[in-house]
PDB file of N, CA and C in Angstrom:
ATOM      1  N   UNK A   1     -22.768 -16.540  33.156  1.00  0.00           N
ATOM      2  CA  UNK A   1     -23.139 -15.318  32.462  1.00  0.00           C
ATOM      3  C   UNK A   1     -23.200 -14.153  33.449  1.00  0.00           C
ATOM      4  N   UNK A   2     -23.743 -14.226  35.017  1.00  0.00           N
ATOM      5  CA  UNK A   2     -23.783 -13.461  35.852  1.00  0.00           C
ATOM      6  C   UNK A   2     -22.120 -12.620  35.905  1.00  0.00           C
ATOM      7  N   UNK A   3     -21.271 -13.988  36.035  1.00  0.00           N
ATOM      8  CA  UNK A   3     -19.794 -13.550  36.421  1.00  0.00           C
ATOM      9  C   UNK A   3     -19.504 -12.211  35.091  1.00  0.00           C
ATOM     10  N   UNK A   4     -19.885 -12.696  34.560  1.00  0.00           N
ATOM     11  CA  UNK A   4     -19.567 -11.631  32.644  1.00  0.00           C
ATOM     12  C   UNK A   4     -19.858 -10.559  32.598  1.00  0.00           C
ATOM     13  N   UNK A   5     -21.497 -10.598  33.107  1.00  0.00           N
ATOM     14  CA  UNK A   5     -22.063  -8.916  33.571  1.00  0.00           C
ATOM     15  C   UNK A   5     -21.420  -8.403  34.297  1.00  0.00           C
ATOM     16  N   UNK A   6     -20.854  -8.469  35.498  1.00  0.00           N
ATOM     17  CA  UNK A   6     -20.880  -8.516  36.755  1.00  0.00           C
ATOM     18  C   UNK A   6     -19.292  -7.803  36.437  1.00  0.00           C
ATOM     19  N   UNK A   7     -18.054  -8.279  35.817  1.00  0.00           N
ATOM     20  CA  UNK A   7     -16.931  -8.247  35.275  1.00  0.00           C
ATOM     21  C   UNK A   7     -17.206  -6.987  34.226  1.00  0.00           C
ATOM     22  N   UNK A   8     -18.194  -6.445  33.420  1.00  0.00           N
ATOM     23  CA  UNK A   8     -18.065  -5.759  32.636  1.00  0.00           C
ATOM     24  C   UNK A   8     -18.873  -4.630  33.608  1.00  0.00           C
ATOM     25  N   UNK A   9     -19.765  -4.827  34.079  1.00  0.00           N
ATOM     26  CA  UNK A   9     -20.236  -3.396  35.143  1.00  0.00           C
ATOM     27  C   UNK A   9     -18.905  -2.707  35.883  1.00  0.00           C
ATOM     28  N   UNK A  10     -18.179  -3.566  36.477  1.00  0.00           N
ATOM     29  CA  UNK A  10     -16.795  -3.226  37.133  1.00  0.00           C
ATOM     30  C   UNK A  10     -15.907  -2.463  36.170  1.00  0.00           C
ATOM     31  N   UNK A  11     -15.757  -3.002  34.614  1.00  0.00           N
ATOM     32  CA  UNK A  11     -14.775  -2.198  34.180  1.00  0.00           C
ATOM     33  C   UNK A  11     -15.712  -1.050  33.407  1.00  0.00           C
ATOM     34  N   UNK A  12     -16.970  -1.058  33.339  1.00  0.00           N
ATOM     35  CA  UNK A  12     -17.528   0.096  33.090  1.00  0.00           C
ATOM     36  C   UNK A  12     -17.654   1.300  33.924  1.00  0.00           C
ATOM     37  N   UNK A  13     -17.732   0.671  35.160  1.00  0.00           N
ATOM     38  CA  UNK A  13     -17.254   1.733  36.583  1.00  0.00           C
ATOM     39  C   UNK A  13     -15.952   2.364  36.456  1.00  0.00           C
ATOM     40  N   UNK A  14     -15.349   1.486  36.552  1.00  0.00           N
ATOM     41  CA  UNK A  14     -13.300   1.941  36.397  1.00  0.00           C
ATOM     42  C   UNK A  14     -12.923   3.115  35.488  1.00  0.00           C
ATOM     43  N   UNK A  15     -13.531   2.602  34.156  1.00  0.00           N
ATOM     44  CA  UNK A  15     -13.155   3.265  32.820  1.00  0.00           C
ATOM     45  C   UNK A  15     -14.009   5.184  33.120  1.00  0.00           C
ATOM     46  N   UNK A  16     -15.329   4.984  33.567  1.00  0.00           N
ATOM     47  CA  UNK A  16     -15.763   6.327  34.122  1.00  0.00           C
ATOM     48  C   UNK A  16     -15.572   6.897  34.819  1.00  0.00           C
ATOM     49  N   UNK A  17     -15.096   6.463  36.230  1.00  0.00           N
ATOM     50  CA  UNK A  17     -14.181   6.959  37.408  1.00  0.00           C
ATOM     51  C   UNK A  17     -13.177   7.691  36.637  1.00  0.00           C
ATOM     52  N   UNK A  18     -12.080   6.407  35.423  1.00  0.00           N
ATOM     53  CA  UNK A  18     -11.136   7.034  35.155  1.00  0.00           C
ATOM     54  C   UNK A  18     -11.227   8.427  34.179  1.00  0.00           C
ATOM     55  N   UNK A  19     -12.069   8.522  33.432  1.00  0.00           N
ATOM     56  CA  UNK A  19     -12.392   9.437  32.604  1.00  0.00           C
ATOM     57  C   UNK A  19     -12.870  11.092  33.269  1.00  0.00           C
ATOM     58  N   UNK A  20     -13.561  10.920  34.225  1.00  0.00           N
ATOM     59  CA  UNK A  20     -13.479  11.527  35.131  1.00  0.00           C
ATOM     60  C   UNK A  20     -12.585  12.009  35.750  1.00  0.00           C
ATOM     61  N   UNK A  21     -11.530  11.367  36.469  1.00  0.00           N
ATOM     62  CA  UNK A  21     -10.605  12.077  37.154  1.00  0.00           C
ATOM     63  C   UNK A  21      -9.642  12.658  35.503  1.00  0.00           C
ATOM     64  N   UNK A  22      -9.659  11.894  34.371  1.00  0.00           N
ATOM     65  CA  UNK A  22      -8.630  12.574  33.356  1.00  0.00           C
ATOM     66  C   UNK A  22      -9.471  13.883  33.106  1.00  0.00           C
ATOM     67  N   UNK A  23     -10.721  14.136  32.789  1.00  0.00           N
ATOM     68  CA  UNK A  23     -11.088  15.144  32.616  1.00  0.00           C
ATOM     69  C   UNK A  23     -10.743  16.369  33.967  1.00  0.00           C
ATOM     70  N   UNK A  24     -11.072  16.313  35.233  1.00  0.00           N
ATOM     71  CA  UNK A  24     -10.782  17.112  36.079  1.00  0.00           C
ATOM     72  C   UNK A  24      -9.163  17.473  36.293  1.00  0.00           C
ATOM     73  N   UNK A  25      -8.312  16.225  35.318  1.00  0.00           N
ATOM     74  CA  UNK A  25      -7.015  16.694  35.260  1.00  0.00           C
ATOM     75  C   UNK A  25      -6.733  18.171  34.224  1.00  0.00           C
ATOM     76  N   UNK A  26      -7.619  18.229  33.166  1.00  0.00           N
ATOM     77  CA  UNK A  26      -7.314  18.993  32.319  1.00  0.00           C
ATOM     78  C   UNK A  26      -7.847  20.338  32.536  1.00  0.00           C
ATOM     79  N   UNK A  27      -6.579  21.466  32.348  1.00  0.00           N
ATOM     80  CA  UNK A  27      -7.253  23.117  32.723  1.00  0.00           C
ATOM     81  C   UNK A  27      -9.036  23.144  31.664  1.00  0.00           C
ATOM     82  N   UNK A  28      -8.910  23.914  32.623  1.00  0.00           N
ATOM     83  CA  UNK A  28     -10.509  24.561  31.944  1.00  0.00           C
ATOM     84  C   UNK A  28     -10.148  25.607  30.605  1.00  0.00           C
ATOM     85  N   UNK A  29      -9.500  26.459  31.139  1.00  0.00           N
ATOM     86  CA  UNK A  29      -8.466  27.525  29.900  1.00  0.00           C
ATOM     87  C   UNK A  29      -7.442  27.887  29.445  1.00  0.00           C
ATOM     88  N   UNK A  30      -8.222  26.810  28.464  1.00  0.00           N
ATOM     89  CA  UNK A  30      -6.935  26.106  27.313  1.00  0.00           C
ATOM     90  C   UNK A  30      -7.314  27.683  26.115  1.00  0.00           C
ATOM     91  N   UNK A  31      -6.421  27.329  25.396  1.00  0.00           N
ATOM     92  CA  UNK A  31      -6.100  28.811  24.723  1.00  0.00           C
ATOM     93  C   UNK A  31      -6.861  28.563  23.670  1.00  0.00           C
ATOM     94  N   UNK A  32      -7.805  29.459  22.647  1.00  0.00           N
ATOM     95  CA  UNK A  32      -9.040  29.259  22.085  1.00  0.00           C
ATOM     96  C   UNK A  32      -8.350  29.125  20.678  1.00  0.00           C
ATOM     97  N   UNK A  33      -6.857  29.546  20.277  1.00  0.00           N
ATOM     98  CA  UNK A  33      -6.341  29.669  18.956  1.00  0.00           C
ATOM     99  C   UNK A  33      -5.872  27.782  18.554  1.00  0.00           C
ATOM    100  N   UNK A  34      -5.669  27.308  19.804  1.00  0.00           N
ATOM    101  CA  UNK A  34      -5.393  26.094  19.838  1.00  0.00           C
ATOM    102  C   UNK A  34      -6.317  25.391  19.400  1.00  0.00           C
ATOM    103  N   UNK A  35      -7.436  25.613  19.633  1.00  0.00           N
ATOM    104  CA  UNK A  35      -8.613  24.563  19.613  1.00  0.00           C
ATOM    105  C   UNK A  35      -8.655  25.039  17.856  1.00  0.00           C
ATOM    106  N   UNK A  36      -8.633  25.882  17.178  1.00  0.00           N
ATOM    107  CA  UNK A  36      -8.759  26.595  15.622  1.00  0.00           C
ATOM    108  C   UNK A  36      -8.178  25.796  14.919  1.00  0.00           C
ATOM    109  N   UNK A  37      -6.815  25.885  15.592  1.00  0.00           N
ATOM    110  CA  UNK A  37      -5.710  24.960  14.513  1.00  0.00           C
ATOM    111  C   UNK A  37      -5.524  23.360  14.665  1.00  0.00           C
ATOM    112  N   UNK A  38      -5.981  22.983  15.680  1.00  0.00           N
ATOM    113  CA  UNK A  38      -6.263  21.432  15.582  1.00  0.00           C
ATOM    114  C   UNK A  38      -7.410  21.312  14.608  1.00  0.00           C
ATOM    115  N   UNK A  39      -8.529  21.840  14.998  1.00  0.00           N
ATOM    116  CA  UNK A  39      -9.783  21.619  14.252  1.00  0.00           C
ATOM    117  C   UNK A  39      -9.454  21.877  12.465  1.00  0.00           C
ATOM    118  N   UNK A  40      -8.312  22.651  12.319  1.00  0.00           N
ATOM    119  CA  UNK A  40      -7.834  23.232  11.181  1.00  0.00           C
ATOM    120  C   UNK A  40      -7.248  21.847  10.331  1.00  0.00           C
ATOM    121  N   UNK A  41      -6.420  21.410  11.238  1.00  0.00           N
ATOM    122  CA  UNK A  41      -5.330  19.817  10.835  1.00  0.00           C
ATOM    123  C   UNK A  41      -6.619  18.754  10.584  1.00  0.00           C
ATOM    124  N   UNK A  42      -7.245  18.945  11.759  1.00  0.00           N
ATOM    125  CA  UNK A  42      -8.395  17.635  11.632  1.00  0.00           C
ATOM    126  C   UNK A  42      -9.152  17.600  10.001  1.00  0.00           C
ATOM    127  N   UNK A  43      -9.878  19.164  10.056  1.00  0.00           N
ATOM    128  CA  UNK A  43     -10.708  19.016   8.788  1.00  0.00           C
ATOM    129  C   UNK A  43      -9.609  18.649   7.472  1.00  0.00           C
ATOM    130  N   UNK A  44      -7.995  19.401   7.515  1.00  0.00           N
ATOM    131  CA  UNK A  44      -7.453  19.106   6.312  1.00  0.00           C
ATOM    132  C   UNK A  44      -7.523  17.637   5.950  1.00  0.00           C
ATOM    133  N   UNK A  45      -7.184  16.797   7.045  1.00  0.00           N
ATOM    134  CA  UNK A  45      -6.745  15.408   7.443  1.00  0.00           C
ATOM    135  C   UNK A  45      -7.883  14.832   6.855  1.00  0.00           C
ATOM    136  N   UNK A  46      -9.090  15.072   7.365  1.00  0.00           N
ATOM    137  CA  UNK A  46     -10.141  14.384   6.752  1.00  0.00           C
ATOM    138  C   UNK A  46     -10.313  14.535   5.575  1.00  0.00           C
ATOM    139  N   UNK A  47     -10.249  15.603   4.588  1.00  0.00           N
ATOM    140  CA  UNK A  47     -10.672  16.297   3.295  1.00  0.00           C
ATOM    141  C   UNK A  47      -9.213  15.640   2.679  1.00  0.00           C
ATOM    142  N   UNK A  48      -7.882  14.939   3.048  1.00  0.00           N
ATOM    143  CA  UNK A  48      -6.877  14.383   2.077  1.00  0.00           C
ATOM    144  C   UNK A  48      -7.179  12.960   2.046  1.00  0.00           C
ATOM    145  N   UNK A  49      -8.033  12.256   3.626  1.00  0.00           N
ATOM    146  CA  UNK A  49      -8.460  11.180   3.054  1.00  0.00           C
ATOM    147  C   UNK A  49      -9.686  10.969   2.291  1.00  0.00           C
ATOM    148  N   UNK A  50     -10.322  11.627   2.297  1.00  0.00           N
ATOM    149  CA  UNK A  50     -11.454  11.980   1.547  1.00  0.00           C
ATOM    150  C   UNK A  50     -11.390  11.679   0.009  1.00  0.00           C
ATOM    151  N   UNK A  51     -10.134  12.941  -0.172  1.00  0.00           N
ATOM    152  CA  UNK A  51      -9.830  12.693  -1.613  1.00  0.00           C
ATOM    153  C   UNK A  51      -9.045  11.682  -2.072  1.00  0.00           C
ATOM    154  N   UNK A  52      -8.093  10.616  -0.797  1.00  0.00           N
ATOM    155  CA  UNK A  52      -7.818   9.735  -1.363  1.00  0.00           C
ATOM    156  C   UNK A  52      -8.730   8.417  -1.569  1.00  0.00           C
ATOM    157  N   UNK A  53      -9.746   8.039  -0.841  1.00  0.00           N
ATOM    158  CA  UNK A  53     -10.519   7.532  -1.519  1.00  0.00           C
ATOM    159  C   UNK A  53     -11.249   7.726  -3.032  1.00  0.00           C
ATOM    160  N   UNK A  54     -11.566   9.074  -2.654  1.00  0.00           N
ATOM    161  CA  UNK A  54     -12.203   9.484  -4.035  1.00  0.00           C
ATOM    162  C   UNK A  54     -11.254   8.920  -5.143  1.00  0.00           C
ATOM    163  N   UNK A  55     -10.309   9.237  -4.776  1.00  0.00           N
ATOM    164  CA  UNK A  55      -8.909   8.647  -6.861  1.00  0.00           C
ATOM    165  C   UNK A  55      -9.308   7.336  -6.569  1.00  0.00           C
ATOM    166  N   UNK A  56      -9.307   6.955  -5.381  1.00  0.00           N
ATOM    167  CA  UNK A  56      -9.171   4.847  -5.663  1.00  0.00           C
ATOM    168  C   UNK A  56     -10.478   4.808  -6.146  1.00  0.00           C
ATOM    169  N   UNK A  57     -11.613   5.162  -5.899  1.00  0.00           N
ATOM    170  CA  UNK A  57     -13.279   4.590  -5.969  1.00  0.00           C
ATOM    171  C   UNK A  57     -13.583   4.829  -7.890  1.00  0.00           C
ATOM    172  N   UNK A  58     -13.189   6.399  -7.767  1.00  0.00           N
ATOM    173  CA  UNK A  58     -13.293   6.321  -9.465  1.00  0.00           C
ATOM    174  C   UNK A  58     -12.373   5.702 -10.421  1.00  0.00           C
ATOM    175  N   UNK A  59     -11.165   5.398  -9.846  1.00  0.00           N
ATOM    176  CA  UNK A  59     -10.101   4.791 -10.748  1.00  0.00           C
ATOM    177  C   UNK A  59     -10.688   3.318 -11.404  1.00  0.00           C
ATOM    178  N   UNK A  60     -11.544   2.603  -9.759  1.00  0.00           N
ATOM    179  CA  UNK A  60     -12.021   1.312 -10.164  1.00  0.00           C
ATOM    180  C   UNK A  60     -13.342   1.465 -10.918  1.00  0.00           C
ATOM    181  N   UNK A  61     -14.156   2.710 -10.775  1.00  0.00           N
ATOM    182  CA  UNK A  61     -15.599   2.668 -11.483  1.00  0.00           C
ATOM    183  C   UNK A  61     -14.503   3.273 -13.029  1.00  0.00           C
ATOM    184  N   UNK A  62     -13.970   3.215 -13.203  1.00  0.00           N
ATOM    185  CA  UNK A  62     -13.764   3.596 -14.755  1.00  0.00           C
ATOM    186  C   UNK A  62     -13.112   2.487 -15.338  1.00  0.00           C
ATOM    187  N   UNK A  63     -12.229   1.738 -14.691  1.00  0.00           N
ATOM    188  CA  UNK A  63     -12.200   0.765 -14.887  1.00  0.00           C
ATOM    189  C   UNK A  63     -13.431  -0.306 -15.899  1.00  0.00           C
ATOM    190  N   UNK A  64     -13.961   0.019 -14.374  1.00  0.00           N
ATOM    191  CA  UNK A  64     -15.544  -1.057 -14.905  1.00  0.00           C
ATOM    192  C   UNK A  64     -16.179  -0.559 -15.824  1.00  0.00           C
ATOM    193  N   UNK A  65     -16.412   1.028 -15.763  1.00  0.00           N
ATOM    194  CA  UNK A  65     -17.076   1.198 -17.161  1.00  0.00           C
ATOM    195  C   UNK A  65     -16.445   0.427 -18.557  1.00  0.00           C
ATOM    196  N   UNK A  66     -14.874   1.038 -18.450  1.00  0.00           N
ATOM    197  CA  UNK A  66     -14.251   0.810 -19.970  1.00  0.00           C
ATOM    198  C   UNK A  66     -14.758  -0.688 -19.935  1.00  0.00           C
ATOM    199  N   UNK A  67     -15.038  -1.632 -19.409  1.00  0.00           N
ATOM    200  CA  UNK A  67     -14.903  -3.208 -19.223  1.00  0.00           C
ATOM    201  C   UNK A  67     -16.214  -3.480 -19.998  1.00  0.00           C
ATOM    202  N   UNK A  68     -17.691  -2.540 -19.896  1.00  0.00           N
ATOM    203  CA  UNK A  68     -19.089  -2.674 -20.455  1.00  0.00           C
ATOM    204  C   UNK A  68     -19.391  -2.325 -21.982  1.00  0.00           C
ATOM    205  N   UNK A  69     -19.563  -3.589 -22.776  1.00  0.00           N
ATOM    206  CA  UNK A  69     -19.464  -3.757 -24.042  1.00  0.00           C
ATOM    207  C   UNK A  69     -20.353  -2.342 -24.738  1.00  0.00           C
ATOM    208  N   UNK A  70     -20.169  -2.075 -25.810  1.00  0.00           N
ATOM    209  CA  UNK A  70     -21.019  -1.324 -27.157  1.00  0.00           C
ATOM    210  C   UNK A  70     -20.509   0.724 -26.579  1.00  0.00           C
TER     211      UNK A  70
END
């Protein structure tokens, strides 16, 4: 069990080292219209899966209703 810890402290070191040097790879000023229109794609992206759950979830609750006698 020692060897296991011991193996995962190491790649928990690695992985932060590496994150680290990727972050100090990236400019500091990045262009502010950029950051708008990703955030723009992201929220659409989320709000089309959003609504595609929404058609599947009620398609099956209506389902089930029509299924409940009287």
């Amino acid at each position: 069990m020692k060897h296991i810890n011991a193996t995962a402290a190491l790649i928990a070191v690695h992985v932060a080292q590496r994150l680290h040097q990727l972050r100090d790879a990236v400019p500091d000023g990045r262009d502010r219209g950029s950051s708008v229109v990703e955030t723009i794609i992201l929220v659409a992206g989320f709000a089309g899966l959003a609504f595609t759950i929404y058609l599947a979830v009620s398609g099956k609750v209506q389902g089930w209703i029509s299924k409940i006698p009287g």
